[in-house]
N, C-alpha and C. Protein backbone atom coordinates (compact mmCIF):
# COMPACT_ATOMS: atom_id res chain seq x y z
N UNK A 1 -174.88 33.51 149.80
CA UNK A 1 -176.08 32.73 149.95
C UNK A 1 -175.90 31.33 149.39
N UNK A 2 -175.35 30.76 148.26
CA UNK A 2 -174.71 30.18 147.91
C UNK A 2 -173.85 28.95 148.85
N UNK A 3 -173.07 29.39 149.41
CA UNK A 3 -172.53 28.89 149.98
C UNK A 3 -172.99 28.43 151.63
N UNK A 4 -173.69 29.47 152.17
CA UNK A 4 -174.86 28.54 152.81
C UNK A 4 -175.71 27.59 152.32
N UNK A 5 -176.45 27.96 151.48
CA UNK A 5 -176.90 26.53 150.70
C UNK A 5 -175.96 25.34 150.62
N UNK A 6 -175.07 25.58 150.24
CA UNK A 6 -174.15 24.27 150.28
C UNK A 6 -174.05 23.93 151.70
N UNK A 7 -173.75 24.96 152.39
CA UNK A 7 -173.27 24.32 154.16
C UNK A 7 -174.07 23.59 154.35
N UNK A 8 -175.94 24.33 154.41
CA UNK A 8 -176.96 23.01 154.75
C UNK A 8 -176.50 22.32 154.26
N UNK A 9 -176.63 21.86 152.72
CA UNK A 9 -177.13 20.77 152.08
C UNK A 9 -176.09 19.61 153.07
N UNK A 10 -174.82 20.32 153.02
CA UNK A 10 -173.70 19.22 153.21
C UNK A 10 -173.85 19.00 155.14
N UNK A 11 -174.26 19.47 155.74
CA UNK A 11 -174.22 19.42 157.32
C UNK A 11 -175.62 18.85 157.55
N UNK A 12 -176.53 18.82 156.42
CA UNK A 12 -178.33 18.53 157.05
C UNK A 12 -178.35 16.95 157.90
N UNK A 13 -177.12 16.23 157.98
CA UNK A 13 -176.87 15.29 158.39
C UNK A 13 -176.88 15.16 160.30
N UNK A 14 -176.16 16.61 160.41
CA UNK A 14 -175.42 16.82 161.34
C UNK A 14 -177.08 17.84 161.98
N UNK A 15 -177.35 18.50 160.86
CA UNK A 15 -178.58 19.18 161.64
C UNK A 15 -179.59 18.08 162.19
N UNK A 16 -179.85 17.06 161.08
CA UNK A 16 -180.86 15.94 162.21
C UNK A 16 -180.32 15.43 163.24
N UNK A 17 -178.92 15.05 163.08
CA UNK A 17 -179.09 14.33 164.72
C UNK A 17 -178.86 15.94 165.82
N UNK A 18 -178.45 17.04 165.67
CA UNK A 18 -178.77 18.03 166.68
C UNK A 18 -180.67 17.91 167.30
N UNK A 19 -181.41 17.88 165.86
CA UNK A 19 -182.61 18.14 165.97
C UNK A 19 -183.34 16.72 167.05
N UNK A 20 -182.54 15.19 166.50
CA UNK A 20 -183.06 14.34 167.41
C UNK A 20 -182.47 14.79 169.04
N UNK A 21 -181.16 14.80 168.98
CA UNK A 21 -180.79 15.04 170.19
C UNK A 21 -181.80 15.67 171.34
N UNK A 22 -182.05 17.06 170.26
CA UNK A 22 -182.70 18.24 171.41
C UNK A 22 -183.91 17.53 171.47
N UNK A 23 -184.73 17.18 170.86
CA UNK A 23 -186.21 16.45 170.95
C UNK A 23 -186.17 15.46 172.36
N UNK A 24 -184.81 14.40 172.08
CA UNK A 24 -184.92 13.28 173.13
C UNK A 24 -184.69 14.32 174.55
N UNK A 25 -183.78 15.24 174.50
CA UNK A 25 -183.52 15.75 175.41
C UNK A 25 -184.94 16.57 176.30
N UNK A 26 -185.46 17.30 175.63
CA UNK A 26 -185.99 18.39 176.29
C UNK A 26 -187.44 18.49 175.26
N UNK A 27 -187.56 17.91 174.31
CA UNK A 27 -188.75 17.87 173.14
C UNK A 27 -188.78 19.12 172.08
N UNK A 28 -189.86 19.71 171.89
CA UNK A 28 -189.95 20.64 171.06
C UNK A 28 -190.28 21.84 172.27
N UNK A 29 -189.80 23.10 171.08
CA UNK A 29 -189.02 23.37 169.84
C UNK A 29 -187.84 23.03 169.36
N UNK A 30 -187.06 22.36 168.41
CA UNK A 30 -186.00 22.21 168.37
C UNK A 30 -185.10 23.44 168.18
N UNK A 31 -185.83 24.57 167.62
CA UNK A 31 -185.06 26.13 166.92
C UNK A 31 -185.58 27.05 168.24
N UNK A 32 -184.76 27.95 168.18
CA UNK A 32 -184.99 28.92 168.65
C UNK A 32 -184.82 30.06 168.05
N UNK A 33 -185.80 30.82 168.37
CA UNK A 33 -185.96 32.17 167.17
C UNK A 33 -186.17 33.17 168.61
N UNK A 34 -185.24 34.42 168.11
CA UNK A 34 -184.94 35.38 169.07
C UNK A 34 -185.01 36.78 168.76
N UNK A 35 -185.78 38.21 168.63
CA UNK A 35 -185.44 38.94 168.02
C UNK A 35 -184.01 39.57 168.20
N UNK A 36 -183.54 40.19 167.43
CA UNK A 36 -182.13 40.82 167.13
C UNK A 36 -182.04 41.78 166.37
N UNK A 37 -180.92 42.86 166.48
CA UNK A 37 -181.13 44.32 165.82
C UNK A 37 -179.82 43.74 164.74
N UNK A 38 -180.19 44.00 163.17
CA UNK A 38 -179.33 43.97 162.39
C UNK A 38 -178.82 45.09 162.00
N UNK A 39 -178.66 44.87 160.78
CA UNK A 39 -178.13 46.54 160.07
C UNK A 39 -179.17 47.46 160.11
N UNK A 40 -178.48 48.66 160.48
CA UNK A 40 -178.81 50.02 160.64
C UNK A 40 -180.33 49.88 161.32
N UNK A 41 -179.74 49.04 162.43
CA UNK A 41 -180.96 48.82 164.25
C UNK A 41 -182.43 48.08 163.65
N UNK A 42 -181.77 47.67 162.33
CA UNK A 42 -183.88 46.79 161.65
C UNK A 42 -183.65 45.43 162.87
N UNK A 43 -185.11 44.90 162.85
CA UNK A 43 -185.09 44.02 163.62
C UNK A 43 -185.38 42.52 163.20
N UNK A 44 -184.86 41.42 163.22
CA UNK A 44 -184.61 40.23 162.86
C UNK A 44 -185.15 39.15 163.75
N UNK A 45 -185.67 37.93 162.87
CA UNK A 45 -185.59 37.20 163.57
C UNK A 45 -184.56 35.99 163.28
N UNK A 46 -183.69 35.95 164.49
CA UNK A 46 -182.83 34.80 164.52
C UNK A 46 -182.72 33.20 165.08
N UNK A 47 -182.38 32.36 163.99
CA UNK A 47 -182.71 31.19 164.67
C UNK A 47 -181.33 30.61 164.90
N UNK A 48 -181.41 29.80 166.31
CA UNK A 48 -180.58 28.93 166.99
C UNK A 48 -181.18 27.45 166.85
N UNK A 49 -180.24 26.61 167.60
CA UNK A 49 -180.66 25.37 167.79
C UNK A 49 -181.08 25.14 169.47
N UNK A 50 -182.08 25.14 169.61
CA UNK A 50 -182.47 25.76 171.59
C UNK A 50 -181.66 24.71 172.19
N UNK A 51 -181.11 25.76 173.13
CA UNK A 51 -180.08 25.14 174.19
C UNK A 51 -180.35 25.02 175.84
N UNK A 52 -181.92 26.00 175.88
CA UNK A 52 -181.90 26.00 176.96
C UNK A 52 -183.77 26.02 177.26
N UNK A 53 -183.70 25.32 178.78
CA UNK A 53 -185.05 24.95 178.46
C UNK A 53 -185.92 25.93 177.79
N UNK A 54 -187.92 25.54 177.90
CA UNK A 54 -188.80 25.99 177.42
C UNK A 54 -188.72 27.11 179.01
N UNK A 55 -189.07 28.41 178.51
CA UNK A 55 -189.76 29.56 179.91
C UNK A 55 -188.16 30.49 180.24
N UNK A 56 -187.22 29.84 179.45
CA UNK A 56 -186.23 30.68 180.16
C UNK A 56 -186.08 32.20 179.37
N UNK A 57 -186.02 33.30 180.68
CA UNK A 57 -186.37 34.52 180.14
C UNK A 57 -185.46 34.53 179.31
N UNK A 58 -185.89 36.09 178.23
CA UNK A 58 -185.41 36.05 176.76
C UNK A 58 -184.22 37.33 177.38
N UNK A 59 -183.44 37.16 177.57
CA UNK A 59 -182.23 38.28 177.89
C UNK A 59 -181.14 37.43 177.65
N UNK A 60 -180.24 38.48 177.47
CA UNK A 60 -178.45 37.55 177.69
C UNK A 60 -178.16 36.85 179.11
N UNK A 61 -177.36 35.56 178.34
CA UNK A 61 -177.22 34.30 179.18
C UNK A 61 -176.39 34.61 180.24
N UNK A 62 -175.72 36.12 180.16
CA UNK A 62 -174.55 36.84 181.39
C UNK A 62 -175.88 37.45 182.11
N UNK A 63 -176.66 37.73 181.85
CA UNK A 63 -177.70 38.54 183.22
C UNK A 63 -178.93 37.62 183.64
N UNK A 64 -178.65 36.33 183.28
CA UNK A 64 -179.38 35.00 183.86
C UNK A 64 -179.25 35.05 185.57
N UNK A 65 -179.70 34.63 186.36
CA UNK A 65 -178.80 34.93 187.30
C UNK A 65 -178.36 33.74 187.78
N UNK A 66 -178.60 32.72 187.09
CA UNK A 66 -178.60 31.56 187.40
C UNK A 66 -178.21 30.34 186.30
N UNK A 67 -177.46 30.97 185.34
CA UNK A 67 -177.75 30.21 183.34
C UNK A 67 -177.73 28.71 183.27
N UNK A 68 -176.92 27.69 184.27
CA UNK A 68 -176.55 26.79 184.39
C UNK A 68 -177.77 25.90 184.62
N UNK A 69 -178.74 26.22 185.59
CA UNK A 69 -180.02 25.72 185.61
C UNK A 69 -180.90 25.83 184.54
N UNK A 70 -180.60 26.47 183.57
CA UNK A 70 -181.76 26.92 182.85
C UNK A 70 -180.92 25.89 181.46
N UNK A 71 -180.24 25.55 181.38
CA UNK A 71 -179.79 24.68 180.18
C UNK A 71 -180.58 23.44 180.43
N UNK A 72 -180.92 22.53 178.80
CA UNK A 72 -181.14 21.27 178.47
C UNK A 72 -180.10 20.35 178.59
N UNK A 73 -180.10 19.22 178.94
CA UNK A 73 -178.76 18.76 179.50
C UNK A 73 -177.70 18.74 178.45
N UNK A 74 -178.06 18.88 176.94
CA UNK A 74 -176.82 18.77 175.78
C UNK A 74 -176.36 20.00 175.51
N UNK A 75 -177.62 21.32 175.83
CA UNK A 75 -177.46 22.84 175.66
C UNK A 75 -175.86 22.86 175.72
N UNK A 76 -175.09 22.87 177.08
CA UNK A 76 -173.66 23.35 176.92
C UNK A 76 -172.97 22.89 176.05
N UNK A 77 -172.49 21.67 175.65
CA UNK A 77 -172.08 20.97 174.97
C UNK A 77 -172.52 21.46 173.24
N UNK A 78 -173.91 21.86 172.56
CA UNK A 78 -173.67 22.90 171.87
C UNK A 78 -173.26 24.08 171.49
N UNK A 79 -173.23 24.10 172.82
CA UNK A 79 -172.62 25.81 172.87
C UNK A 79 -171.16 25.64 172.96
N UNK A 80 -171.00 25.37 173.68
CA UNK A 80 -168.93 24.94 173.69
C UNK A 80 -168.58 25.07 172.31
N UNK A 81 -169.12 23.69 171.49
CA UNK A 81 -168.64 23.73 170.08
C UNK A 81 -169.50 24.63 169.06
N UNK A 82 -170.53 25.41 169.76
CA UNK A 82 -171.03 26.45 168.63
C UNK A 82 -172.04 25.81 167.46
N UNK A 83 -172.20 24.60 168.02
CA UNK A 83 -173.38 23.48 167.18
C UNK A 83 -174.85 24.76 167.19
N UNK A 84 -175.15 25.24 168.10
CA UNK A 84 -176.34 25.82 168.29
C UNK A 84 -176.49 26.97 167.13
N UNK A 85 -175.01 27.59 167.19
CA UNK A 85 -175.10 28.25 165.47
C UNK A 85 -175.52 28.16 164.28
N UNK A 86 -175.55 26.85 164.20
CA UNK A 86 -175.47 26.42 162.73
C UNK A 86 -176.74 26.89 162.08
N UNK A 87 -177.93 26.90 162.38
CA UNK A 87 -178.81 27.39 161.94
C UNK A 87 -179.28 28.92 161.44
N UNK A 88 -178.35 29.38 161.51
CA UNK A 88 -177.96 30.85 161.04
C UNK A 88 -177.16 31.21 159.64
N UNK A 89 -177.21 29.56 159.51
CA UNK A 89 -177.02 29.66 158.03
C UNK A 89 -178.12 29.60 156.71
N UNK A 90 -179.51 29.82 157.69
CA UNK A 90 -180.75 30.06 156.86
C UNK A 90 -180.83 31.89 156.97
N UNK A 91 -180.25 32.34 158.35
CA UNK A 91 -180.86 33.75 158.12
C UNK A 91 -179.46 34.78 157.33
N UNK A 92 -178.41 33.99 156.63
CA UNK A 92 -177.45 34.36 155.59
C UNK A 92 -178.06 34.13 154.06
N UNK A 93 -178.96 33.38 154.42
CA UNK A 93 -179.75 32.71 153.00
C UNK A 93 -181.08 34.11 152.98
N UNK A 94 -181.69 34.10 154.04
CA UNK A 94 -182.50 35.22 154.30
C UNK A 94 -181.96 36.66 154.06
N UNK A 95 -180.51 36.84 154.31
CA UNK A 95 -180.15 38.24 153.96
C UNK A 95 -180.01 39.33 155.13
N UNK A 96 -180.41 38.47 156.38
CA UNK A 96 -180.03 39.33 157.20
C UNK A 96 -178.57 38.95 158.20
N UNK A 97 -177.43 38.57 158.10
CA UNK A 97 -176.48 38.56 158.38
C UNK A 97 -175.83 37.86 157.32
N UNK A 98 -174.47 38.22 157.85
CA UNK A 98 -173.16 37.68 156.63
C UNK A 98 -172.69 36.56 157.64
N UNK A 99 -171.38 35.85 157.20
CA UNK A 99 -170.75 35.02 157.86
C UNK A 99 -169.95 35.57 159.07
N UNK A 100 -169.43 36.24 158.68
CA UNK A 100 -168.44 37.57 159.18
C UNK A 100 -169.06 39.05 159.50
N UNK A 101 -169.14 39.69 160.72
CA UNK A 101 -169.85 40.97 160.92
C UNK A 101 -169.75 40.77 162.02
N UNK A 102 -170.18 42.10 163.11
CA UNK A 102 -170.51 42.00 164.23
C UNK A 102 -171.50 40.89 164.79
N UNK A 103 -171.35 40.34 166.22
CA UNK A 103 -172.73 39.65 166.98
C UNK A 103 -173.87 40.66 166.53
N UNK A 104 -175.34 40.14 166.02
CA UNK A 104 -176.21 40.74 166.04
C UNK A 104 -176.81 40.92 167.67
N UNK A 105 -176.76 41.86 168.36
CA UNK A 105 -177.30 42.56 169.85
C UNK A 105 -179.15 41.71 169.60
N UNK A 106 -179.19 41.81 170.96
CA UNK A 106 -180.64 41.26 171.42
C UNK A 106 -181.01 42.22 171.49
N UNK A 107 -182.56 42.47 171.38
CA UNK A 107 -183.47 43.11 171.07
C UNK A 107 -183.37 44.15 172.04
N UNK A 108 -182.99 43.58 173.21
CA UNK A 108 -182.87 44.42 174.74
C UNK A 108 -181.59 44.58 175.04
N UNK A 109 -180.70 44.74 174.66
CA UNK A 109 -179.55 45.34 174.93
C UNK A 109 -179.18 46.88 174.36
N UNK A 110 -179.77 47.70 175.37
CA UNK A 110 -179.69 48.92 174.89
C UNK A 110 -178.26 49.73 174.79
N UNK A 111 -177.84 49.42 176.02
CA UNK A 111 -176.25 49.67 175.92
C UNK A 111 -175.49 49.38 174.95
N UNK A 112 -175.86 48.34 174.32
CA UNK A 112 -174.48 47.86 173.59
C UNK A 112 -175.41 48.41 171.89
N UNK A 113 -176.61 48.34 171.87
CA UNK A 113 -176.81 49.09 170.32
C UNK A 113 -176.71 50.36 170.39
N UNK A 114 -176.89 51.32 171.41
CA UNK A 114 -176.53 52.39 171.79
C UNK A 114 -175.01 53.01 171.43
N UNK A 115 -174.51 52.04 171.62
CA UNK A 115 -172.54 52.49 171.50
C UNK A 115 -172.49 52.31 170.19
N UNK A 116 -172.89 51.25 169.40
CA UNK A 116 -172.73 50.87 168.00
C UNK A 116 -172.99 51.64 167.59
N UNK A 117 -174.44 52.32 167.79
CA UNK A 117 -174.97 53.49 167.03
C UNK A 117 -174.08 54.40 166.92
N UNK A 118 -173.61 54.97 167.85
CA UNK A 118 -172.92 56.24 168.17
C UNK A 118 -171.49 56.29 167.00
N UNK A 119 -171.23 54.88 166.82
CA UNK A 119 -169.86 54.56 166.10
C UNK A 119 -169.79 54.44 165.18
N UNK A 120 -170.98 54.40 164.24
CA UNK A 120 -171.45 53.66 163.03
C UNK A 120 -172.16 52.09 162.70
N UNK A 121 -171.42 51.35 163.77
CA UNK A 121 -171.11 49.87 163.91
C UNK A 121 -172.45 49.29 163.14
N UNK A 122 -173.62 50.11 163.80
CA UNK A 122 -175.14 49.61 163.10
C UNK A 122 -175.31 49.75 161.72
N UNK A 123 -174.36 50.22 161.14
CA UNK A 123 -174.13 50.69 159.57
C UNK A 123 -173.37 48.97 158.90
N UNK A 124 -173.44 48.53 159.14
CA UNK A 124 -173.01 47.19 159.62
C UNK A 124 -173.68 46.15 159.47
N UNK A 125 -173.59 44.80 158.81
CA UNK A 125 -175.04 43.51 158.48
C UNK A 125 -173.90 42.66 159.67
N UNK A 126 -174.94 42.02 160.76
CA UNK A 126 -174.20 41.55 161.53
C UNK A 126 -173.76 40.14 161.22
N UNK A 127 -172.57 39.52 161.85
CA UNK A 127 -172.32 38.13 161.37
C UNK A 127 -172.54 37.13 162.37
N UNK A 128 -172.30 35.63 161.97
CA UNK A 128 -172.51 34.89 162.58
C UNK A 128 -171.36 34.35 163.88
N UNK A 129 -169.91 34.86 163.13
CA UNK A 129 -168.53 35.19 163.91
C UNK A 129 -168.22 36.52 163.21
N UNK A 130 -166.95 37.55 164.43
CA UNK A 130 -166.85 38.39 164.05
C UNK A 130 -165.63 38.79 164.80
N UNK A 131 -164.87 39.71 164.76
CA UNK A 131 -163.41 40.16 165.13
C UNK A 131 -163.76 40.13 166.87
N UNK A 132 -165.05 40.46 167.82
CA UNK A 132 -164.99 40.57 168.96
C UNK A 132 -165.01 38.98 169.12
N UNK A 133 -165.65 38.52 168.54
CA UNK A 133 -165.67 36.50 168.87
C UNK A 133 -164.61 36.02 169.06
N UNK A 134 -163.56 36.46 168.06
CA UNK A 134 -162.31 35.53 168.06
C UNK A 134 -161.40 36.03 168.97
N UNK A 135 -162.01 37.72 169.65
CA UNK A 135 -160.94 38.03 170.33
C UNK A 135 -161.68 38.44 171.95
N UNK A 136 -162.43 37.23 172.32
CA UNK A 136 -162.57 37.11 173.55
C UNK A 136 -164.40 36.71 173.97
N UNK A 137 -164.97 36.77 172.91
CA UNK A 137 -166.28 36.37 172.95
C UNK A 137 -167.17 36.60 173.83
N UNK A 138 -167.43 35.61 174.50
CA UNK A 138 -168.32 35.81 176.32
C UNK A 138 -167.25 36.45 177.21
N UNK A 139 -166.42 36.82 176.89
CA UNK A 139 -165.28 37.16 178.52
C UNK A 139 -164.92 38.85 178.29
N UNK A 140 -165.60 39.28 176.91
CA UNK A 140 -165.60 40.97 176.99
C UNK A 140 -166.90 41.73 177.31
N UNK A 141 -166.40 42.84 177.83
CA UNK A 141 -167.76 43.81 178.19
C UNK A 141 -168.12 44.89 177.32
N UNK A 142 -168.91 45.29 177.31
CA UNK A 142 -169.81 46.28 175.96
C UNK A 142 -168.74 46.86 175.57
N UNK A 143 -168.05 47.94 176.46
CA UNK A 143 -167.14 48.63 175.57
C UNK A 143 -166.42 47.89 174.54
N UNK A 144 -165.79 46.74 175.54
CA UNK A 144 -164.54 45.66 173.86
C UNK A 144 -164.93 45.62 173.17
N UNK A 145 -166.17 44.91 173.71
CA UNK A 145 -167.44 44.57 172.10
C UNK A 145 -167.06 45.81 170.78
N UNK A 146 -167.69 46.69 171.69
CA UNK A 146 -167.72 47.78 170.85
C UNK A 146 -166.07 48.14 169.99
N UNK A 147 -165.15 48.51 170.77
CA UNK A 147 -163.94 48.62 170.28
C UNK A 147 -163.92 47.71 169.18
N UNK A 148 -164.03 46.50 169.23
CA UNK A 148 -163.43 45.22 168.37
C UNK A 148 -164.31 45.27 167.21
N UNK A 149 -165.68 45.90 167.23
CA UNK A 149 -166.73 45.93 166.52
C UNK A 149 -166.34 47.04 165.48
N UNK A 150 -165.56 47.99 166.31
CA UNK A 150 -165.25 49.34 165.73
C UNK A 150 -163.81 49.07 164.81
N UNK A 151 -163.06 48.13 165.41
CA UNK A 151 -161.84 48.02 164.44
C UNK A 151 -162.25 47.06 163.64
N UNK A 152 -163.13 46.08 163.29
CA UNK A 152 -163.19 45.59 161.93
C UNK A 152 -163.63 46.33 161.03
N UNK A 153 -165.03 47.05 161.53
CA UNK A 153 -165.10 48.41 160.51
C UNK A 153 -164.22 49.08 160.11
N UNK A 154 -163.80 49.37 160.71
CA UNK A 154 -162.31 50.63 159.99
C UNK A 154 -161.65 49.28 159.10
N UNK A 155 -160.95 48.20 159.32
CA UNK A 155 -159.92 47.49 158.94
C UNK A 155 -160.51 46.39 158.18
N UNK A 156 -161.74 46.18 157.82
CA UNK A 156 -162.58 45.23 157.10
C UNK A 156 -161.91 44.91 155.79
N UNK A 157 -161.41 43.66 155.64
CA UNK A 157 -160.63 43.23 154.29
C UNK A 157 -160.98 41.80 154.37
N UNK A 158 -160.60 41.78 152.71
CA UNK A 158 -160.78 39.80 152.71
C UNK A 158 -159.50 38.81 153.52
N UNK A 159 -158.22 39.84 153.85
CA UNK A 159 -157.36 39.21 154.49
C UNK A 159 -158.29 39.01 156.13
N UNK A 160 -158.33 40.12 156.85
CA UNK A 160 -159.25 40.13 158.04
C UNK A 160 -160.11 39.18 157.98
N UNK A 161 -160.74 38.98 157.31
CA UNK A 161 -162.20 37.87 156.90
C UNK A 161 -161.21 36.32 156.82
N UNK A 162 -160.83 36.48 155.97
CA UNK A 162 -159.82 35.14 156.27
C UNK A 162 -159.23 34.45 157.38
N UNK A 163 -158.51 36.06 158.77
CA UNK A 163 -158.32 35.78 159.57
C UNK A 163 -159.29 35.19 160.40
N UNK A 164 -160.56 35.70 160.99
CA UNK A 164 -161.51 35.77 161.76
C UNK A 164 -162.30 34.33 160.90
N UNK A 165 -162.36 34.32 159.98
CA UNK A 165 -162.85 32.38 159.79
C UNK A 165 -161.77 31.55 160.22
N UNK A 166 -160.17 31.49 159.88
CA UNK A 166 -159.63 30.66 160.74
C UNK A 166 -159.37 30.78 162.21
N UNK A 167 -159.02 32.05 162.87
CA UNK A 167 -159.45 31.40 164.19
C UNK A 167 -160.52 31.21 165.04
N UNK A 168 -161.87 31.42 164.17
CA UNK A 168 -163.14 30.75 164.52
C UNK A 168 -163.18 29.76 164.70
N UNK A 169 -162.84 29.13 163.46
CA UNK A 169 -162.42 27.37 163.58
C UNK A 169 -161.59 26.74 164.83
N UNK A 170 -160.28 27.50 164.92
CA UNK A 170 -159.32 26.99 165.77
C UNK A 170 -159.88 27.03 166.86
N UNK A 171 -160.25 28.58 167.70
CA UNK A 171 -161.10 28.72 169.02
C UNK A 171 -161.89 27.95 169.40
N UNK A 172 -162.74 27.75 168.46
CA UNK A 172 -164.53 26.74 168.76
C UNK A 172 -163.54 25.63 169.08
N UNK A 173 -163.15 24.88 167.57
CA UNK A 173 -162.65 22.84 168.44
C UNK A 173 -161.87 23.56 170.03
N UNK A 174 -160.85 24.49 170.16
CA UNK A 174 -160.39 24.17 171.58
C UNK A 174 -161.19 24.55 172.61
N UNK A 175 -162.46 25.35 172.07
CA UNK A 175 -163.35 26.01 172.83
C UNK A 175 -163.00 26.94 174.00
N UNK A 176 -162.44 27.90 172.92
CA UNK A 176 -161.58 28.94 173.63
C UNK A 176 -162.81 30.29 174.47
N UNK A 177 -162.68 31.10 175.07
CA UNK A 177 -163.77 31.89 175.67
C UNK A 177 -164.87 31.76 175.43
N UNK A 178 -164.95 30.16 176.26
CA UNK A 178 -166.36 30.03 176.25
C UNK A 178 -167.26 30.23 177.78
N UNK A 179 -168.23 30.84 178.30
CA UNK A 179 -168.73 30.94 179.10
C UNK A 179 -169.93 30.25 179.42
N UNK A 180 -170.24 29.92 179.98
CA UNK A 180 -171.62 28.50 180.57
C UNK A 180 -171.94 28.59 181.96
């Protein structure tokens, strides 16, 4: 918690001009708050930096049928570099995710909390990056998810954690499996 505090303090620079950006762009809200299933399936609310207009339905951006229309014109361009994240360093301050953990699942993704369940995975505080992020992000399907979700559990160490923050870093600047 700690150390989110510091991230704001030291990025609140970087959070206003996101916050002017999205305003000039598209106006208010600048956040987006989404429910999400954390540890052991409680339900959360998570905030983003909104990427995509006001009205666009609340489901994953893969069953949009259309996602490209529904972005603010800077939306991708946060998302590429993962700018839209950053604000999830209040709900680490809040206590409901770590840095490191599984993607916290949308409220409506039954499939994929369904498998977690079955695995333990929901036994689990979800993170903001996590072993399925770095190893394919938007370009895997529930099961990987799940698999990749399932081997940090078993293999969860501060070396692992070490790994999965540096090639978070590396992935995002080259903006490695990113989908838009």
């Amino acid at each position: 918690k700690t150390i989110s505090l510091l991230l704001i303090i030291i990025l609140s620079p970087i959070f206003l001009l996101i916050s002017l950006i999205i305003l000039i762009d598209d106006g208010f809200p600048v956040f987006f708050r989404q429910n999400r299933i954390g540890k052991d399936n409680e339900f959360f609310i998570l905030y983003k930096f909104r990427t995509m207009v006001n009205g666009t339905p609340d489901i994953a951006t893969d069953r949009l049928e259309s996602p490209q229309n529904h972005y603010i014109k800077t939306g991708r361009v946060l998302r590429m570099l993962s700018l839209d994240e950053l604000p999830q360093l209040f709900n680490i301050i809040k206590g409901n995710i770590n840095f490191i953990g599984p993607r916290p699942a949308l409220y409506n993704q039954s499939e994929l909390i369904d498998k977690r369940t079955i695995h333990g995975i929901n036994t689990l505080k979800p993170g903001i990056t996590g072993w399925a992020q770095v190893n394919g992000r938007d370009m895997l399907n529930i099961d990987e998810k799940v698999a990749l979700d399932k081997y940090y559990m078993i293999n969860n160490s501060m070396l692992l954690n070490t790994k999965i923050i540096f090639l978070t870093i590396v992935k995002t600047l080259k903006m490695v499996n990113v989908k838009l």
